[in-house]
C-alpha atoms as a PDB file:
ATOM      1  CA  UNK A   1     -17.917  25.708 -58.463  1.00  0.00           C
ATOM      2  CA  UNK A   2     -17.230  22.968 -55.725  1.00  0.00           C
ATOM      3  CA  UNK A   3     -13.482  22.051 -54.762  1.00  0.00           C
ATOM      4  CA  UNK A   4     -11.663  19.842 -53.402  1.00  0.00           C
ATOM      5  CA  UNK A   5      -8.830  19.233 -52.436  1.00  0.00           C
ATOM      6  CA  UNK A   6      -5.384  17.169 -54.202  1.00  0.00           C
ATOM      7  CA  UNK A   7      -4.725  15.362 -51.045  1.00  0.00           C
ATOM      8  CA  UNK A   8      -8.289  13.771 -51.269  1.00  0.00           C
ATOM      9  CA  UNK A   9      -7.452  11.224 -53.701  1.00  0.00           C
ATOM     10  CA  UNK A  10      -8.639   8.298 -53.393  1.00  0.00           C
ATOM     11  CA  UNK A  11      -6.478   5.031 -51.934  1.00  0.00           C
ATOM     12  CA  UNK A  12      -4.540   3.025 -55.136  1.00  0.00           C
ATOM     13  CA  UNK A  13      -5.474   0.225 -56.572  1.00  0.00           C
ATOM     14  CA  UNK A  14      -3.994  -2.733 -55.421  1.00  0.00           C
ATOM     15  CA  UNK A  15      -1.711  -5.057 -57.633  1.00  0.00           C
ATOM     16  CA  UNK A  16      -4.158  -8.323 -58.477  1.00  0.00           C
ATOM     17  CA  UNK A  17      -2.956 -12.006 -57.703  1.00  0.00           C
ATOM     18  CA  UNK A  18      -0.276 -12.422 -54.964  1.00  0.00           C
ATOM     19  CA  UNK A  19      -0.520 -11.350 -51.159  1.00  0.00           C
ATOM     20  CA  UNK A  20      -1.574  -8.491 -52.020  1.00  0.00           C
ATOM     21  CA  UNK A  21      -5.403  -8.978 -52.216  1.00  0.00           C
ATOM     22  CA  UNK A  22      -5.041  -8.893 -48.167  1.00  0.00           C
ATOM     23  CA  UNK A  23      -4.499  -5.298 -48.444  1.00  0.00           C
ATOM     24  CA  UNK A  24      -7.789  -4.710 -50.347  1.00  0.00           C
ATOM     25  CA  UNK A  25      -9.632  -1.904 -48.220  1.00  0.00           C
ATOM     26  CA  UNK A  26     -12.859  -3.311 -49.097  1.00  0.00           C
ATOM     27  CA  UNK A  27     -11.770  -6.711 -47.733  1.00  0.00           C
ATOM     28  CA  UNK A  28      -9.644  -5.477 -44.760  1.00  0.00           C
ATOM     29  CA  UNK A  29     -13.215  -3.494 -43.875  1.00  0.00           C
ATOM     30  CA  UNK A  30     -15.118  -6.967 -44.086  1.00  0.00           C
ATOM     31  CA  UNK A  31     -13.215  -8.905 -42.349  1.00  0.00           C
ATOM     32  CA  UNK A  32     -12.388  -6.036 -39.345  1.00  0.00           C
ATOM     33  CA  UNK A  33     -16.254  -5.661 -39.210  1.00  0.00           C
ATOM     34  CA  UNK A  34     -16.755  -8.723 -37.644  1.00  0.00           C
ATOM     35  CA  UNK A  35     -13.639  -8.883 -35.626  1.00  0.00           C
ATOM     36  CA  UNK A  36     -13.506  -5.277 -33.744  1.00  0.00           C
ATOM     37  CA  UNK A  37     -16.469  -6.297 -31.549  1.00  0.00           C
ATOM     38  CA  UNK A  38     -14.560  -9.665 -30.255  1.00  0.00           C
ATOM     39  CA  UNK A  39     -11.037  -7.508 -30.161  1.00  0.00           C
ATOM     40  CA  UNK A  40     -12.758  -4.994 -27.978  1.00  0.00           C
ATOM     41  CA  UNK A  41     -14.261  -7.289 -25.673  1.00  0.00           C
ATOM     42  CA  UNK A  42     -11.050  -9.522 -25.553  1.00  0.00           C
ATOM     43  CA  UNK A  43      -8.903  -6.270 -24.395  1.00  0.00           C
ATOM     44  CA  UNK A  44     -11.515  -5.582 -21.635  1.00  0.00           C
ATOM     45  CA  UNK A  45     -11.811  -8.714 -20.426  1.00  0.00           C
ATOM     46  CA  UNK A  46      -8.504  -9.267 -20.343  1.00  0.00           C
ATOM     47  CA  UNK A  47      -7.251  -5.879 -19.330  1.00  0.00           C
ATOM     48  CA  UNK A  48      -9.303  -4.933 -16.279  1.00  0.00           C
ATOM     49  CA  UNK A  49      -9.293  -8.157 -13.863  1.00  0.00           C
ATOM     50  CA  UNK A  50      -4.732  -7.905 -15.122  1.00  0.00           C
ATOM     51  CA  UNK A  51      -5.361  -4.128 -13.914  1.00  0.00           C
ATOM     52  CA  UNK A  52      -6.850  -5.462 -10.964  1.00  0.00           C
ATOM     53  CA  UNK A  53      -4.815  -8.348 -10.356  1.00  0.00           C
ATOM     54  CA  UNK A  54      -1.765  -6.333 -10.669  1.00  0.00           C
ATOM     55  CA  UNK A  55      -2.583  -3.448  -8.108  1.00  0.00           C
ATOM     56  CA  UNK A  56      -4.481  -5.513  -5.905  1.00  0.00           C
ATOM     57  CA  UNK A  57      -3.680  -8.819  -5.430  1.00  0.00           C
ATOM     58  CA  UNK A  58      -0.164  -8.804  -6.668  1.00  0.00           C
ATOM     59  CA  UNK A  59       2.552  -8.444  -3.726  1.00  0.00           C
ATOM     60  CA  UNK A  60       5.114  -5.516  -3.263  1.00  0.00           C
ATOM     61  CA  UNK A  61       8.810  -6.432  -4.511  1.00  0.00           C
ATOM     62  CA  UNK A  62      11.316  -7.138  -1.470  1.00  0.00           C
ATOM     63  CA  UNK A  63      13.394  -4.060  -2.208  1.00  0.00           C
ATOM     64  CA  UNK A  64      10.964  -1.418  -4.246  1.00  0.00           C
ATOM     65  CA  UNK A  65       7.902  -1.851  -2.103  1.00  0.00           C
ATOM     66  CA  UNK A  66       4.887  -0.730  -3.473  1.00  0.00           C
ATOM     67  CA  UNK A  67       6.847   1.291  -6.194  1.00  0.00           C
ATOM     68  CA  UNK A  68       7.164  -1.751  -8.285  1.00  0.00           C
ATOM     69  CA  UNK A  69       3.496  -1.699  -9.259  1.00  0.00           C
ATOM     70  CA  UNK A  70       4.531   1.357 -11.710  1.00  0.00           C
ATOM     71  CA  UNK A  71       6.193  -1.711 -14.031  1.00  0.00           C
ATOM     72  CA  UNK A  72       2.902  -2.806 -14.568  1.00  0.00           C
ATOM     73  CA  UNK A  73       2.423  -0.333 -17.341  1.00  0.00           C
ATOM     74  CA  UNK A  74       5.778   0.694 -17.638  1.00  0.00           C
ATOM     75  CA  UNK A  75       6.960  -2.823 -19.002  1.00  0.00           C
ATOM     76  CA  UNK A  76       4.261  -3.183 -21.561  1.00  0.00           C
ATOM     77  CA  UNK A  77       4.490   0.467 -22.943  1.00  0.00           C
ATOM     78  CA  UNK A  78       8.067  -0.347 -23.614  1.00  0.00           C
ATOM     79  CA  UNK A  79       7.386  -3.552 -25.148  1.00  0.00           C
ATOM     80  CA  UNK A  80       4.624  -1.906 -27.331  1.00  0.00           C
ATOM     81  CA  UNK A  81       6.741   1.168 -28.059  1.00  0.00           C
ATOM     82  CA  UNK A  82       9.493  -1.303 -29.890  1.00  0.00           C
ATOM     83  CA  UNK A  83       7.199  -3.588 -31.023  1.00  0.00           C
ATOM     84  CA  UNK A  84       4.790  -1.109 -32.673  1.00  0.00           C
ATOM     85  CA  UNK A  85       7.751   0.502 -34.231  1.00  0.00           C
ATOM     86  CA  UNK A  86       9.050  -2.549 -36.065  1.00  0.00           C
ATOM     87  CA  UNK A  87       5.399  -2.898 -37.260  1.00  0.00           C
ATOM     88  CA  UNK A  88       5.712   0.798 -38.494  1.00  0.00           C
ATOM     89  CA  UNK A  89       9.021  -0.255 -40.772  1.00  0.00           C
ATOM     90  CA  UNK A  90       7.748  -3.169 -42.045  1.00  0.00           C
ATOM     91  CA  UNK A  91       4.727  -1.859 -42.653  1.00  0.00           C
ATOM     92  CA  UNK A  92       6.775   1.533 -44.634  1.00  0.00           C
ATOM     93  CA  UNK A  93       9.083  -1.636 -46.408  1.00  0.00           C
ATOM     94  CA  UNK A  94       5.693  -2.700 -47.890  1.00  0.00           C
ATOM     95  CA  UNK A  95       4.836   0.609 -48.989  1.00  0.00           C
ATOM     96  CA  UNK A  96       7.998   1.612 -50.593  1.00  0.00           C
ATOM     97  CA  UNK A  97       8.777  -1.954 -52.426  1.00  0.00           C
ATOM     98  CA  UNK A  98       5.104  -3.591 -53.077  1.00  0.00           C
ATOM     99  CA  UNK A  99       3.374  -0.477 -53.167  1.00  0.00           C
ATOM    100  CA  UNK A 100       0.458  -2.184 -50.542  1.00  0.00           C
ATOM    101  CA  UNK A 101      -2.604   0.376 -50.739  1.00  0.00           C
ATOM    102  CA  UNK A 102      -3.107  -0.006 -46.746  1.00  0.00           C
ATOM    103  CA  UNK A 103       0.498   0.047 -45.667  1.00  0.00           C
ATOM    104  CA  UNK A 104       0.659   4.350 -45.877  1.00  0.00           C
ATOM    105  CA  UNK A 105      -2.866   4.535 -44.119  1.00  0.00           C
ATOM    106  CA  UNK A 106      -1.647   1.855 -41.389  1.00  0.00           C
ATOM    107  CA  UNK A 107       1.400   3.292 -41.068  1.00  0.00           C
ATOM    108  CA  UNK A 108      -0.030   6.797 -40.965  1.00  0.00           C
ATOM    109  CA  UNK A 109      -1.927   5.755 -38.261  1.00  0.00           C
ATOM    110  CA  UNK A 110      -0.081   3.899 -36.493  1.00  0.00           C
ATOM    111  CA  UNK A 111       2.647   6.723 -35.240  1.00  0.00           C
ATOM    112  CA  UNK A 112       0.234   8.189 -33.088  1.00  0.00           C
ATOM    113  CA  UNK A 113      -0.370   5.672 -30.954  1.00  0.00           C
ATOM    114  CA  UNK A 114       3.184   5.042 -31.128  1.00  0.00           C
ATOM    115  CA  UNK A 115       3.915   8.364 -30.134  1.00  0.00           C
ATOM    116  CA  UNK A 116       1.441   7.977 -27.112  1.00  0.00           C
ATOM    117  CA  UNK A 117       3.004   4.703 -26.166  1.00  0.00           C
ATOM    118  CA  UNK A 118       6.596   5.695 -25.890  1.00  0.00           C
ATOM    119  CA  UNK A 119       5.460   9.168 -24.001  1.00  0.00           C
ATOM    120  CA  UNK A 120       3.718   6.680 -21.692  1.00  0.00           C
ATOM    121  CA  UNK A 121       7.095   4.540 -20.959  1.00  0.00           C
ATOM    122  CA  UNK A 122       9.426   7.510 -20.337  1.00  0.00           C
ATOM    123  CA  UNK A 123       6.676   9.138 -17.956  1.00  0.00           C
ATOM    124  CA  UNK A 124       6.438   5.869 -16.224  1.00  0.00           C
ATOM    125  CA  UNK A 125       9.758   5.377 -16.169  1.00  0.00           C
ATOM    126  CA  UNK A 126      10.429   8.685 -14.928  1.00  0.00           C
ATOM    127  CA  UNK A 127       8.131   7.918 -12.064  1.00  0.00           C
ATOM    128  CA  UNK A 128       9.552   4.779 -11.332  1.00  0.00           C
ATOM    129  CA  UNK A 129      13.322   5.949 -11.403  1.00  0.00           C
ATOM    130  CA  UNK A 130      12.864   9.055  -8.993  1.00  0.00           C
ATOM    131  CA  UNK A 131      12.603   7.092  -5.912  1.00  0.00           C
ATOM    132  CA  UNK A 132      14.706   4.570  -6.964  1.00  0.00           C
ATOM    133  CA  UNK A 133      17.679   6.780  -8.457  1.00  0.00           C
ATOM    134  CA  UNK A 134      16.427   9.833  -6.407  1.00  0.00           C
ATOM    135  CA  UNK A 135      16.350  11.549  -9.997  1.00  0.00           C
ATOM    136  CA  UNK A 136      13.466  12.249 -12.452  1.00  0.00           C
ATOM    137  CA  UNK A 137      15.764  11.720 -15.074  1.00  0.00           C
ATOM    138  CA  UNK A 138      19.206  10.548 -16.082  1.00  0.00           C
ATOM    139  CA  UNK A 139      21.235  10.417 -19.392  1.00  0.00           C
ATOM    140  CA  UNK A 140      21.369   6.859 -19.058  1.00  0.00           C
ATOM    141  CA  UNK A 141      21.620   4.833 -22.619  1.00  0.00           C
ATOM    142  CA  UNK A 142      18.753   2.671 -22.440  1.00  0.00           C
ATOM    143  CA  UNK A 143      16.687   6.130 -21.316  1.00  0.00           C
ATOM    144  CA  UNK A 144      18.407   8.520 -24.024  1.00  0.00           C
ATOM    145  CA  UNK A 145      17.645   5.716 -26.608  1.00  0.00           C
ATOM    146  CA  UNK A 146      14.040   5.496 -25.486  1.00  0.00           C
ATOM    147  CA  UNK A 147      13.974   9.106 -25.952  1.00  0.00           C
ATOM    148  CA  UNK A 148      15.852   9.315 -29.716  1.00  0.00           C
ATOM    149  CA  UNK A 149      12.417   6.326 -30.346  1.00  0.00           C
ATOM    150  CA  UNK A 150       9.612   9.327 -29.276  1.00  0.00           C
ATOM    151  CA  UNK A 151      11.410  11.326 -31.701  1.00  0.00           C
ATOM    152  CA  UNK A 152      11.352   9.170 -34.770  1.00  0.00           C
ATOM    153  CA  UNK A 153       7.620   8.567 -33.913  1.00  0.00           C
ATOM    154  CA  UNK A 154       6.807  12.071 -33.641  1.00  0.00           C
ATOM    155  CA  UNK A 155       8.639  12.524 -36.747  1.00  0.00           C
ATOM    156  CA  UNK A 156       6.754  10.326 -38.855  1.00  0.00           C
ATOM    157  CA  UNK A 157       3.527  11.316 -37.272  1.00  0.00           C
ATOM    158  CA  UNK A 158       4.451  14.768 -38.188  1.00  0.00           C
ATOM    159  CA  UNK A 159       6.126  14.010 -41.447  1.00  0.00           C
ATOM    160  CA  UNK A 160       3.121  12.046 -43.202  1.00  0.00           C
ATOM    161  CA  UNK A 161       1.144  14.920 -42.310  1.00  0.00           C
ATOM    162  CA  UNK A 162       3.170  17.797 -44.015  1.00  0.00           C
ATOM    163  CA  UNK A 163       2.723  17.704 -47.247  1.00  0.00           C
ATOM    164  CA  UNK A 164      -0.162  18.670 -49.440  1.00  0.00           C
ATOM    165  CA  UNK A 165       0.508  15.703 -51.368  1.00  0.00           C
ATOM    166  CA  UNK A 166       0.020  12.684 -48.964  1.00  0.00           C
ATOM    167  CA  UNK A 167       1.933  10.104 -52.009  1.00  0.00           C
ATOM    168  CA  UNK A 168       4.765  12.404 -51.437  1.00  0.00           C
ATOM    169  CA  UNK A 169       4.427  12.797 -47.368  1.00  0.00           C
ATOM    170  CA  UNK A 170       3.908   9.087 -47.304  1.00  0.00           C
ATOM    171  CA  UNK A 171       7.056   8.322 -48.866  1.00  0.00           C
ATOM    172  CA  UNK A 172       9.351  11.065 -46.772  1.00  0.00           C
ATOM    173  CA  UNK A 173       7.473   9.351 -43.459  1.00  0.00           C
ATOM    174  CA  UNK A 174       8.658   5.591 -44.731  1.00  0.00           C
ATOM    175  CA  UNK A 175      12.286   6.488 -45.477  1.00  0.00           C
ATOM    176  CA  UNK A 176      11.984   8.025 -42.086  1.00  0.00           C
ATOM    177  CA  UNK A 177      10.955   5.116 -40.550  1.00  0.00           C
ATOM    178  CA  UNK A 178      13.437   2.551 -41.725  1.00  0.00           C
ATOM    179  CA  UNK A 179      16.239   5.077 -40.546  1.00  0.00           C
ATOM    180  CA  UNK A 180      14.683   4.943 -37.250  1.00  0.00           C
ATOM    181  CA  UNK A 181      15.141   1.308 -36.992  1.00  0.00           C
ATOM    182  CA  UNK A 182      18.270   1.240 -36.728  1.00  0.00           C
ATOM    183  CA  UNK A 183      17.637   2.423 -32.959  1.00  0.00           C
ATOM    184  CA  UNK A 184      15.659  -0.455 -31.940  1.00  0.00           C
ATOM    185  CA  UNK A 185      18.790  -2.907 -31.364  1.00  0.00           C
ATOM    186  CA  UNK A 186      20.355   0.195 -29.728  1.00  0.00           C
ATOM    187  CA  UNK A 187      17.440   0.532 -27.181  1.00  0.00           C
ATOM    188  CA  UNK A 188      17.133  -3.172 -26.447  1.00  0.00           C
ATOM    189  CA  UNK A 189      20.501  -4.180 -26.295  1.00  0.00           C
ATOM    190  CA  UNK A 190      22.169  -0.511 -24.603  1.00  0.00           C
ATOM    191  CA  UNK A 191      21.817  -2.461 -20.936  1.00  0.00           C
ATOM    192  CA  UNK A 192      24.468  -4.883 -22.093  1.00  0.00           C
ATOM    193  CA  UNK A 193      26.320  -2.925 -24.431  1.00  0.00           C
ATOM    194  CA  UNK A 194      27.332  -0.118 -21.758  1.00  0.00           C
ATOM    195  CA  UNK A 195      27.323   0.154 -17.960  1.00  0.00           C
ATOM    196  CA  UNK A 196      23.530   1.701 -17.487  1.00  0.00           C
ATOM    197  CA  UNK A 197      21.575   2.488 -14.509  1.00  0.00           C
ATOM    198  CA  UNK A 198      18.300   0.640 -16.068  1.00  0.00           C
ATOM    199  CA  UNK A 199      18.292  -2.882 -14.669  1.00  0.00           C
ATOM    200  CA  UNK A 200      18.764  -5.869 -17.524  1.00  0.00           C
ATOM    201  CA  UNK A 201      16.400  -7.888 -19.168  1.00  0.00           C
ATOM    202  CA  UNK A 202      13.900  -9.656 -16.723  1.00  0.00           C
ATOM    203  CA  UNK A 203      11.660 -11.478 -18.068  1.00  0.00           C
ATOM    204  CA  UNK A 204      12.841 -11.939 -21.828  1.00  0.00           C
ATOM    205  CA  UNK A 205      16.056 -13.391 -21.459  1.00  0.00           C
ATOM    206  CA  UNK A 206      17.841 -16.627 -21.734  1.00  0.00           C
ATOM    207  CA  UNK A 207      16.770 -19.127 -18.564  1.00  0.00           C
ATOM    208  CA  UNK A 208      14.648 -18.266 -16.254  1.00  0.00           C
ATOM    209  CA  UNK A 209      12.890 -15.368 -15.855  1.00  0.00           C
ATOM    210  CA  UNK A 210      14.260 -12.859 -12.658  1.00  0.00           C
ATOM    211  CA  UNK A 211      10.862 -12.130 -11.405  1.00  0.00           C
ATOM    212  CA  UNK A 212       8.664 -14.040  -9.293  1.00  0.00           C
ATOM    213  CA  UNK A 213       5.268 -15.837 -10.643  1.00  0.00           C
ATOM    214  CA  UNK A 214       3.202 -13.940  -8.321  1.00  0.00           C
ATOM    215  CA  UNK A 215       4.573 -10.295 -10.114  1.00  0.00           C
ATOM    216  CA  UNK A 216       5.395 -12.230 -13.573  1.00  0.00           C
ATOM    217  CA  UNK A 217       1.953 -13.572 -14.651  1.00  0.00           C
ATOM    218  CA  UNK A 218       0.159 -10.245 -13.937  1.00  0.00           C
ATOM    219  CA  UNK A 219       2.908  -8.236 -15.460  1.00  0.00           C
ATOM    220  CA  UNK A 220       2.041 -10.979 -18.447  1.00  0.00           C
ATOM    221  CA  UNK A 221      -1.388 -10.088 -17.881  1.00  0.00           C
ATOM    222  CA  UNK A 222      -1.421  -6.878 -18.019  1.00  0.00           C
ATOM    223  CA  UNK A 223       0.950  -6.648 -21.567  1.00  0.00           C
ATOM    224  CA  UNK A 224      -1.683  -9.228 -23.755  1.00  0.00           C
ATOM    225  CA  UNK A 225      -4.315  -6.664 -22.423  1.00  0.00           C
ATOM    226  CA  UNK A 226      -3.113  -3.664 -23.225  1.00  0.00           C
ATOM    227  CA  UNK A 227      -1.306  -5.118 -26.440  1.00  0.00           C
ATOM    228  CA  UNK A 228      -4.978  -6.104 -27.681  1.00  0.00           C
ATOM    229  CA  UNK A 229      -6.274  -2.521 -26.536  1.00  0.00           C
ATOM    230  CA  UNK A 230      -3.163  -1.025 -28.742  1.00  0.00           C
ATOM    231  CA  UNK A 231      -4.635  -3.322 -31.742  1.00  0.00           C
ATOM    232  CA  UNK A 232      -8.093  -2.400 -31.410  1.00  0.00           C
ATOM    233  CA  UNK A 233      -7.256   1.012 -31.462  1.00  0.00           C
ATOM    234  CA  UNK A 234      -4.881   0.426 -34.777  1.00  0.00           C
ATOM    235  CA  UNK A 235      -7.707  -1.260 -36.249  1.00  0.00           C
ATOM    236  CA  UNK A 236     -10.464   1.528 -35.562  1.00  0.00           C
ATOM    237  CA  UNK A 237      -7.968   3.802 -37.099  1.00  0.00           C
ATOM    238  CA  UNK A 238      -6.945   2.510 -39.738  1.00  0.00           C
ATOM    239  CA  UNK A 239     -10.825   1.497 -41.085  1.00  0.00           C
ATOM    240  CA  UNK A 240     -12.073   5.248 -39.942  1.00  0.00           C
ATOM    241  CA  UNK A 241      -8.978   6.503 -42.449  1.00  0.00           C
ATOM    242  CA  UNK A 242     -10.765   4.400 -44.757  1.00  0.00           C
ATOM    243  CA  UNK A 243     -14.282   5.207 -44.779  1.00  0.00           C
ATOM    244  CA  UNK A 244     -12.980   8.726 -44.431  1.00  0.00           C
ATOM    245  CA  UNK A 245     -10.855   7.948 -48.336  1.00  0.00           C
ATOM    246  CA  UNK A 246     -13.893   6.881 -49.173  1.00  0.00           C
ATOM    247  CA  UNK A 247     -16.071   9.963 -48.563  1.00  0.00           C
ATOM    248  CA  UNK A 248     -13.509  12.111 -49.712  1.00  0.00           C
ATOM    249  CA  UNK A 249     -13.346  10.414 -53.016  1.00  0.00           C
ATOM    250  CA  UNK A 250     -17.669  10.592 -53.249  1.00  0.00           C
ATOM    251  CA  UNK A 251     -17.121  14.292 -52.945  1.00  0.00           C
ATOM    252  CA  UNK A 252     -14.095  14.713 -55.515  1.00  0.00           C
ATOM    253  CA  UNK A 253     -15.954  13.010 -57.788  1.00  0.00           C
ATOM    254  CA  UNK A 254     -19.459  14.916 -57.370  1.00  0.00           C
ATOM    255  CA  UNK A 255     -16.844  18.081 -57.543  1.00  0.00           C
ATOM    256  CA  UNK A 256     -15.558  17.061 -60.848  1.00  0.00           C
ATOM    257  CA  UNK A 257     -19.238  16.044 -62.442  1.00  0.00           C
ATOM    258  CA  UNK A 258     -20.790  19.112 -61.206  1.00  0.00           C
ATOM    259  CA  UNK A 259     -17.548  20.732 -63.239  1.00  0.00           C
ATOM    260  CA  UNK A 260     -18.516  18.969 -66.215  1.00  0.00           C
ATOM    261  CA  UNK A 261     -22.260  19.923 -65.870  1.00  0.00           C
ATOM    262  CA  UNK A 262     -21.465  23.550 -65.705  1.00  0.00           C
ATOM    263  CA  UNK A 263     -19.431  23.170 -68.540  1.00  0.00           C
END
């Protein structure tokens, strides 16, 4: 007698009328079918001549010298690293209050690349601050905050993955989430709330920005780049979680029919 298993159920139904015919998983597949070809090339084209432009062509900073090129993906993985994460919480508010049928599968898939973007910023960073603090690594807030964000990411990626029941590990992962946004002010604002080693704000912030075009715009550059490679890869998730619902549901249900047949 075939089995499968209870955490092969099938994605729920979404609630007719409203927004929520966005989060259809037959519609999100259509309209990601034709998209994920132009999102791909967009992140290539835009990513490698920003790569280029910022290792090549862009000029050493007057007091880090060539060091400064490590900002270059440093900056971006900490922009993503926040950014994805208040995706992940809004994305866990719509699964815990509207009940959206892609928000668990979205969110579920979004924590690893979280995960891998946040590792990516305190490695960076961690190369970038030993020659410039003479130390690999330092208990400074903005750093220790950055740190307490890995954790909440590897926590939900973790989380959502424990249970036998993926309603249930769904759930624990969202409530986990929203906790961990309380960080997020913490980590942006902890270079102003307390004296830090990290340097301040330099390009988002009030006036002008404290970098120089000639760094700036391939910094700027480089972050659309990568952001679009961080979407694509969301996307390609998220629809292979799908399809893979989808076959897991063809194979519960020939399960249960070939019950009823020997029946």
């Amino acid at each position: 007698m075939a089995r499968v298993s209870a955490s092969s159920s099938p994605i729920r139904a979404p609630r007719p009328g409203g927004w929520h015919r966005f989060a259809n998983p037959g519609r999100f597949l259509r309209l990601t079918d034709g998209l994920m070809p132009w999102l791909w090339a967009a992140a290539g084209l835009t990513l490698l001549p920003a790569i280029a432009w910022a290792l090549l062509w862009s000029p050493p900073d007057w007091q880090q010298g060539e060091t400064v090129r490590i900002m270059y993906v440093h900056v971006p993985m900490a922009w993503l690293a926040m950014g994805g994460y208040a995706l992940l919480a809004l994305a866990s508010a719509s699964a815990l209050i509207w009940r959206h049928p892609l928000a668990d599968l979205a969110a579920r898939e979004l924590s690893p690349l979280g995960a891998a973007v946040t590792g990516l910023c305190l490695l960076t960073g961690s190369l970038w601050g030993r020659p410039m603090w003479g130390a690999w690594w330092v208990w400074d807030a903005r750093l220790t905050s950055v740190l307490v964000l890995f954790f909440f990411w590897m926590g939900h990626a973790t989380l959502v993955r424990a249970f036998e029941d993926e309603e249930r590990g769904a759930r624990m992962g969202a409530i986990l989430a929203l906790a961990g946004a309380v960080n997020l002010p913490i980590v942006k604002f902890s270079v102003e709330w307390w004296n830090t080693l990290h340097q301040p704000a330099s390009v988002a912030r009030l006036g002008a920005p404290g970098l120089h075009v000639d760094i700036l715009y391939p910094l700027l550059a480089c972050t659309v780049g990568l952001s679009l490679l961080f979407a694509a890869l969301l996307l390609s998730r998220t629809r292979s979680a799908i399809l893979e619902r989808r076959v897991q549901s063809l194979r519960l249900a020939r399960a249960r029919r070939l019950d009823a047949e020997a029946a």
